[in-house]
PDB file of N, CA and C in Angstrom:
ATOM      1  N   UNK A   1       0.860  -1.162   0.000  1.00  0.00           N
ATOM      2  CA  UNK A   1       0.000   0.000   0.000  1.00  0.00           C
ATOM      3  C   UNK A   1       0.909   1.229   0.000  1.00  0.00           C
ATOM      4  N   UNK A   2       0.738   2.492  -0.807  1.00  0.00           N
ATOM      5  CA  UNK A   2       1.059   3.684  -0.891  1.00  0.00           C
ATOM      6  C   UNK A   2       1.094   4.076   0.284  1.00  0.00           C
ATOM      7  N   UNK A   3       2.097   5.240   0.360  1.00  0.00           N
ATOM      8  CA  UNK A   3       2.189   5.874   1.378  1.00  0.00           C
ATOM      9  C   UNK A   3       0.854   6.938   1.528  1.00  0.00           C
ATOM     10  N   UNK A   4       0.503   7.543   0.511  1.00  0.00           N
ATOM     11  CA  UNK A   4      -0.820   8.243   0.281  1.00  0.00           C
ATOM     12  C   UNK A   4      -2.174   7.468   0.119  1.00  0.00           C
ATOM     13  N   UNK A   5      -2.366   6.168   0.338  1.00  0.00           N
ATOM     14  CA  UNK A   5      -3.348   5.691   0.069  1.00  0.00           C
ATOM     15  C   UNK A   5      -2.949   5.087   1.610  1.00  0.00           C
ATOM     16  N   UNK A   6      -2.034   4.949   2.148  1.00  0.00           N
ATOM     17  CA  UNK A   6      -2.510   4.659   4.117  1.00  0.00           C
ATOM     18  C   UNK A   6      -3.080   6.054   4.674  1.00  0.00           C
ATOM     19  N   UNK A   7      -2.333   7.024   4.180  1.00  0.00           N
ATOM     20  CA  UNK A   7      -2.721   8.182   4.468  1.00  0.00           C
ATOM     21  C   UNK A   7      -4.064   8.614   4.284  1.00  0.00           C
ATOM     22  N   UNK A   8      -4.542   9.002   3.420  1.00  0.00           N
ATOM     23  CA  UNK A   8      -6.321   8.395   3.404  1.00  0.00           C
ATOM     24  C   UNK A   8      -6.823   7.507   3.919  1.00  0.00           C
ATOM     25  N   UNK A   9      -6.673   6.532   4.119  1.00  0.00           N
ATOM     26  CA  UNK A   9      -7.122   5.408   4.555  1.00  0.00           C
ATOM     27  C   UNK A   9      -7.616   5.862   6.672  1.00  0.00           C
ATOM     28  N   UNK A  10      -6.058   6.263   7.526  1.00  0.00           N
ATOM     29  CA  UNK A  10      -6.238   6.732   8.448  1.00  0.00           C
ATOM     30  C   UNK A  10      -6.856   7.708   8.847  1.00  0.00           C
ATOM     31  N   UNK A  11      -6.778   8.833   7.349  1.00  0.00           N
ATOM     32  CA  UNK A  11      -7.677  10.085   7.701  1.00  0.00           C
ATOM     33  C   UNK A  11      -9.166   9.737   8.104  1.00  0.00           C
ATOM     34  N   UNK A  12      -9.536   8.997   6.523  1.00  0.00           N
ATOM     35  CA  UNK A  12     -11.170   8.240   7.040  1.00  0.00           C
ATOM     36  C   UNK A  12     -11.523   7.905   8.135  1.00  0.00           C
ATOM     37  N   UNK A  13     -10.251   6.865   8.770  1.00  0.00           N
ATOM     38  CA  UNK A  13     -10.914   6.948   9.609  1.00  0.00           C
ATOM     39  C   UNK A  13     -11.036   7.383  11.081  1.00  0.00           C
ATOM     40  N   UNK A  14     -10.108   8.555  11.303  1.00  0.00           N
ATOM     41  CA  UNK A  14      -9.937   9.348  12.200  1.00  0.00           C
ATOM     42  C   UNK A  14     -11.623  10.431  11.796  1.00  0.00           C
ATOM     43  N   UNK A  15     -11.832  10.826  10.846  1.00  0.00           N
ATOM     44  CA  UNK A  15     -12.954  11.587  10.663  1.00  0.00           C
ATOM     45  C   UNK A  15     -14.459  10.923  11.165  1.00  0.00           C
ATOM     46  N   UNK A  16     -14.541   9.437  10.953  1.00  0.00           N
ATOM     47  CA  UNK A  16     -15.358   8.975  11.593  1.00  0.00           C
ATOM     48  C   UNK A  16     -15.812   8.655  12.987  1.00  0.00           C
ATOM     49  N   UNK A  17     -14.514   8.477  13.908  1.00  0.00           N
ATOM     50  CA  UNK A  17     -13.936   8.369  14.865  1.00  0.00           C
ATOM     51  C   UNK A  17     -14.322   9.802  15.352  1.00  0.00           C
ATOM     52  N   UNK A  18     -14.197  10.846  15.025  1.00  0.00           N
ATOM     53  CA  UNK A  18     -14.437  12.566  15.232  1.00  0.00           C
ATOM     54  C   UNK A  18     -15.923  12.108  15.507  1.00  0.00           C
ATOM     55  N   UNK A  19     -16.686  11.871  14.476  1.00  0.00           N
ATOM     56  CA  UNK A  19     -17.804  11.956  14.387  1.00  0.00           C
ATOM     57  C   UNK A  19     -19.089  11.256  14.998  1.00  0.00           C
ATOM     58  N   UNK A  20     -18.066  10.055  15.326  1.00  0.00           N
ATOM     59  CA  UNK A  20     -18.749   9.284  16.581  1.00  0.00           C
ATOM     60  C   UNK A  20     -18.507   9.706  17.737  1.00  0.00           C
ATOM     61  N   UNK A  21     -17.854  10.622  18.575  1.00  0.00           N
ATOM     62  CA  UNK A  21     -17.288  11.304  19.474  1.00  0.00           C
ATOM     63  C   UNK A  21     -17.738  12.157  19.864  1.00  0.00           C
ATOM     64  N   UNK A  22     -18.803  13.036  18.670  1.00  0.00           N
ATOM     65  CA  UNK A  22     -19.264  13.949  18.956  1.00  0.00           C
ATOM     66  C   UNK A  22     -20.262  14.419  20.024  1.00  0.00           C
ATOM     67  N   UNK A  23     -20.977  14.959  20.594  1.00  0.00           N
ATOM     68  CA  UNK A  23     -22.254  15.070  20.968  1.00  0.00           C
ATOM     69  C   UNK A  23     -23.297  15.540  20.273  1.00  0.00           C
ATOM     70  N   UNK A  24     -24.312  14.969  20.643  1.00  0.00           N
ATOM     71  CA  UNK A  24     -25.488  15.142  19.642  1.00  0.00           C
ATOM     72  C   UNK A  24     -26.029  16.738  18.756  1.00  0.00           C
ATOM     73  N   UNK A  25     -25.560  17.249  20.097  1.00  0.00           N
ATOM     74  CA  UNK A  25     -26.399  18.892  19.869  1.00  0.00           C
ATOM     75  C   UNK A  25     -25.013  19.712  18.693  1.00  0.00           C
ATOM     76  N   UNK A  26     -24.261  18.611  18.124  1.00  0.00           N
ATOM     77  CA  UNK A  26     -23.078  19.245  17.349  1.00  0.00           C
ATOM     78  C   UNK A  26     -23.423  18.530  15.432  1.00  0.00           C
ATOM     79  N   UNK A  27     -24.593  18.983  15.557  1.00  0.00           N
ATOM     80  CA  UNK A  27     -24.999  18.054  13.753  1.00  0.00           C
ATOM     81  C   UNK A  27     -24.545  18.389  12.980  1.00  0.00           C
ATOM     82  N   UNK A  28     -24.117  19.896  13.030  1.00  0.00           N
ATOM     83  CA  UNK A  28     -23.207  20.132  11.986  1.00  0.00           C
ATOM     84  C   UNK A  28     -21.551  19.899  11.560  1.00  0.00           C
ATOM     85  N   UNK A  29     -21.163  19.802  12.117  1.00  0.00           N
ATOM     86  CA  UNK A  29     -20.195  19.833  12.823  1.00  0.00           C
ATOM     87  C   UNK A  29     -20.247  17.748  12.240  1.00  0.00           C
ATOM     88  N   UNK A  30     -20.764  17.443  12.963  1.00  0.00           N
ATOM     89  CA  UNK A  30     -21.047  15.800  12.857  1.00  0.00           C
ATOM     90  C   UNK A  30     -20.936  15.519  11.226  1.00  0.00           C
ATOM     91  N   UNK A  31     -21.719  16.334  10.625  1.00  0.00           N
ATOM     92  CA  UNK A  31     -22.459  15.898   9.099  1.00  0.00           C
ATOM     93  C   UNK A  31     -21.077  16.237   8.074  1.00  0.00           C
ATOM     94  N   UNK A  32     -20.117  17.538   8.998  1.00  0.00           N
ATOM     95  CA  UNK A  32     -18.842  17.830   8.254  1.00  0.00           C
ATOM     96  C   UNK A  32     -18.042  17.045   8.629  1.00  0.00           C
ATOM     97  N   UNK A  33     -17.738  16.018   9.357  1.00  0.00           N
ATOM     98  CA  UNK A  33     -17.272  14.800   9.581  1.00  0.00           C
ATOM     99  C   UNK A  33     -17.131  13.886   8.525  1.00  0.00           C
ATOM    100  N   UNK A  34     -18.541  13.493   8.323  1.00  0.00           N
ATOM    101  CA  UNK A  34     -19.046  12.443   7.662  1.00  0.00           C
ATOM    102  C   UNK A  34     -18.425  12.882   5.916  1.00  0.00           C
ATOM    103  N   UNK A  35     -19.072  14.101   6.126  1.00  0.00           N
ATOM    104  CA  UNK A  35     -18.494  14.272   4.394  1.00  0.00           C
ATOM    105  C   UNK A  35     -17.251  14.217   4.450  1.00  0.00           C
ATOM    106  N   UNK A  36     -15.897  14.351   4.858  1.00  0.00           N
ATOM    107  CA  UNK A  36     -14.818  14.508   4.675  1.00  0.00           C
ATOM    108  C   UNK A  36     -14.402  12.718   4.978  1.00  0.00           C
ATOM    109  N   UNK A  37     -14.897  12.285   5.776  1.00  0.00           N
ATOM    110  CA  UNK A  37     -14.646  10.625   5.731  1.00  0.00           C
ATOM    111  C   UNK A  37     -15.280  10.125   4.607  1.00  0.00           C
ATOM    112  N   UNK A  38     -16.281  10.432   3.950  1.00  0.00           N
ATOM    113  CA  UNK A  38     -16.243   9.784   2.514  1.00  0.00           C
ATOM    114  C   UNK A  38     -15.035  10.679   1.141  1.00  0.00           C
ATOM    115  N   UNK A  39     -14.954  11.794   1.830  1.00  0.00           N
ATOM    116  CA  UNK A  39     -14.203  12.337   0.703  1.00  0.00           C
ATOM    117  C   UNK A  39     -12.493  11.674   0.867  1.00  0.00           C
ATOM    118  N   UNK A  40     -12.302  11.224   1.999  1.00  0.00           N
ATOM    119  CA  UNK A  40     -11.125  10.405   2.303  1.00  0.00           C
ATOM    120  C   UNK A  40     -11.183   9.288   2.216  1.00  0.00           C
ATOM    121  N   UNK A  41     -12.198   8.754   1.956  1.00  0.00           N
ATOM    122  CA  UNK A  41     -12.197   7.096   1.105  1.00  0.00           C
ATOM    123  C   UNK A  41     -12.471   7.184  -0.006  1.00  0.00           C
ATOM    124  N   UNK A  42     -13.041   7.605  -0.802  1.00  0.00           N
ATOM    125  CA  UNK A  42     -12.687   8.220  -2.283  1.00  0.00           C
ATOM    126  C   UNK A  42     -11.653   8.024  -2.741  1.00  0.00           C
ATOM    127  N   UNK A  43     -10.707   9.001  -2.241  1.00  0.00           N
ATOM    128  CA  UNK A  43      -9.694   9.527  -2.274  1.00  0.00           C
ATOM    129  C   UNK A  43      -8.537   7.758  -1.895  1.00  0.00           C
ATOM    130  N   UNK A  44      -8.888   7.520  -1.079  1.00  0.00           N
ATOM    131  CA  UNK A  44      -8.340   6.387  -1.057  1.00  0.00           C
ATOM    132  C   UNK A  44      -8.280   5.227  -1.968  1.00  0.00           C
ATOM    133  N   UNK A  45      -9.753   5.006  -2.433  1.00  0.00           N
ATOM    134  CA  UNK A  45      -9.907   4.076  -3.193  1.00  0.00           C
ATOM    135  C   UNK A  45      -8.963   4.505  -4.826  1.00  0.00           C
ATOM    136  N   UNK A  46      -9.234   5.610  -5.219  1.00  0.00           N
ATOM    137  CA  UNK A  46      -8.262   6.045  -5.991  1.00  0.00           C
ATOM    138  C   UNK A  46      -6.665   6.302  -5.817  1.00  0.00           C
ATOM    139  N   UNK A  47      -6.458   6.527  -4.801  1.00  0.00           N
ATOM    140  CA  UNK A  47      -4.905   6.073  -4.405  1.00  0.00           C
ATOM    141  C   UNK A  47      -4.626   4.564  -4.786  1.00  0.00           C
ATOM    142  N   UNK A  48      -5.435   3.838  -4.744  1.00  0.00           N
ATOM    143  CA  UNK A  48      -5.080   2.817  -4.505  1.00  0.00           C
ATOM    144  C   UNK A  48      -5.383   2.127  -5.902  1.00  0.00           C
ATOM    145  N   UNK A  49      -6.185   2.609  -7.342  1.00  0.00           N
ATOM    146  CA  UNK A  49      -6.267   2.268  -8.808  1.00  0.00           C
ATOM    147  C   UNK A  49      -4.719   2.805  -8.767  1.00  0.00           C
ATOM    148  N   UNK A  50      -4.225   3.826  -8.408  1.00  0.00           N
ATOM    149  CA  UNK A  50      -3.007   4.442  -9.339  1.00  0.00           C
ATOM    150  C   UNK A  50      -1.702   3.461  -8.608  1.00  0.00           C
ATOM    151  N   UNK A  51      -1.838   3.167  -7.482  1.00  0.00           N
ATOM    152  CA  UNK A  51      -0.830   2.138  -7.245  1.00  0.00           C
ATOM    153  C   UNK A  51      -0.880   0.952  -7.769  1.00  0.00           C
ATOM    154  N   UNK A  52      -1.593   0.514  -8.181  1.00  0.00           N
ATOM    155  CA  UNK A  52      -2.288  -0.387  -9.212  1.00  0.00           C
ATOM    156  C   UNK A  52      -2.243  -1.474  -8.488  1.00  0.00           C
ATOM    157  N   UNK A  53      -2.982  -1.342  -6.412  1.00  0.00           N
ATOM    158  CA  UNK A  53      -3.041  -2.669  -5.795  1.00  0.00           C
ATOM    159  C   UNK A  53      -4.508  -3.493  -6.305  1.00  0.00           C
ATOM    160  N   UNK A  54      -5.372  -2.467  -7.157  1.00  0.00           N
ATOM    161  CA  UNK A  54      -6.885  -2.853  -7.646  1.00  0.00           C
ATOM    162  C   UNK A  54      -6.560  -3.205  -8.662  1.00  0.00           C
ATOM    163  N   UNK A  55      -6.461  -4.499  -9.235  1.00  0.00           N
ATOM    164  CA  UNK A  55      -6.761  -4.744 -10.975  1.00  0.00           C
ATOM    165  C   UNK A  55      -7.636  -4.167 -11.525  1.00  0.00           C
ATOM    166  N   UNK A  56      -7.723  -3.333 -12.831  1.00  0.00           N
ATOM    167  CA  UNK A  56      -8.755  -3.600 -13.488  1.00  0.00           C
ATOM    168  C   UNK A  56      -8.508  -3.608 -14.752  1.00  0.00           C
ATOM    169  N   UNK A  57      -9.805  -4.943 -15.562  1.00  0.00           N
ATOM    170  CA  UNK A  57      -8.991  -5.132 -17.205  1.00  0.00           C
ATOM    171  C   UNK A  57      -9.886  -5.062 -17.555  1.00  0.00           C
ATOM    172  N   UNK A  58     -10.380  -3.848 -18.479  1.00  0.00           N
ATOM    173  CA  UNK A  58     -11.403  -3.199 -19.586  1.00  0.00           C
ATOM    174  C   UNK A  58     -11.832  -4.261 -20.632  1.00  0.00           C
ATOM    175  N   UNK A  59     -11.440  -4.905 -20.514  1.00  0.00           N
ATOM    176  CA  UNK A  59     -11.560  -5.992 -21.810  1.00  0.00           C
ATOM    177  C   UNK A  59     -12.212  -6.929 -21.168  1.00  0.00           C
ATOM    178  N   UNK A  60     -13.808  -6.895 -21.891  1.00  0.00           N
ATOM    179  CA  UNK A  60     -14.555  -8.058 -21.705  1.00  0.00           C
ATOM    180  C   UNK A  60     -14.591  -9.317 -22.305  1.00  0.00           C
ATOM    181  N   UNK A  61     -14.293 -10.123 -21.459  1.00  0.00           N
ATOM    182  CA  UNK A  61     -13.877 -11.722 -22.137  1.00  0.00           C
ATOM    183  C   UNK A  61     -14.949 -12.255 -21.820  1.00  0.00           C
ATOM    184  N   UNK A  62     -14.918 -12.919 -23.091  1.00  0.00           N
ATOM    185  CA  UNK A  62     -16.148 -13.693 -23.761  1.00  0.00           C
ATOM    186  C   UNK A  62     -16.178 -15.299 -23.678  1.00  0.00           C
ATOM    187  N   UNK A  63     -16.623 -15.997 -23.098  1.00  0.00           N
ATOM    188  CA  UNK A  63     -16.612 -17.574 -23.657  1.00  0.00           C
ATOM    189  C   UNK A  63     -16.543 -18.206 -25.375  1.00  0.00           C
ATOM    190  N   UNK A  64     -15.801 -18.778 -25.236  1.00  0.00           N
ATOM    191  CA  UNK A  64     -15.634 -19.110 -26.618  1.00  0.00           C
ATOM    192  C   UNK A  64     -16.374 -20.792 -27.031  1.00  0.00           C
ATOM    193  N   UNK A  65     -17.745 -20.365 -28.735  1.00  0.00           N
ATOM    194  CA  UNK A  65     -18.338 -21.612 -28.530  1.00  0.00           C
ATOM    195  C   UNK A  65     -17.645 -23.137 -28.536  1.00  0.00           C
TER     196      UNK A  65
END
């Protein structure tokens, strides 16, 4: 794993961790949590196409009769 794709990876989930922590009467605050922990797994999951630990092969293979 990338050094930038652990790095996302921990951010996520330190932001969630924030956000479970919170107290209730803090929703906003909570909801800007949440968005930045998906914007850091995003972000991760794409760290992690360009390190190329995700295969992916565009080419649909066909059974042959």
């Amino acid at each position: 794993m990338s050094k930038a794709a652990l790095s996302f990876l921990i951010l996520a989930i330190m932001a969630l961790a924030v956000d479970q922590l919170l107290p209730a009467s803090m929703d906003t605050l909570g909801t800007t949590a949440k968005a930045a922990a998906g914007t850091f797994a995003c972000l991760f999951i794409a760290a992690m196409f360009v390190g190329r630990r995700i295969k992916f092969d565009p080419v649909l293979r066909q059974a042959k009769p």
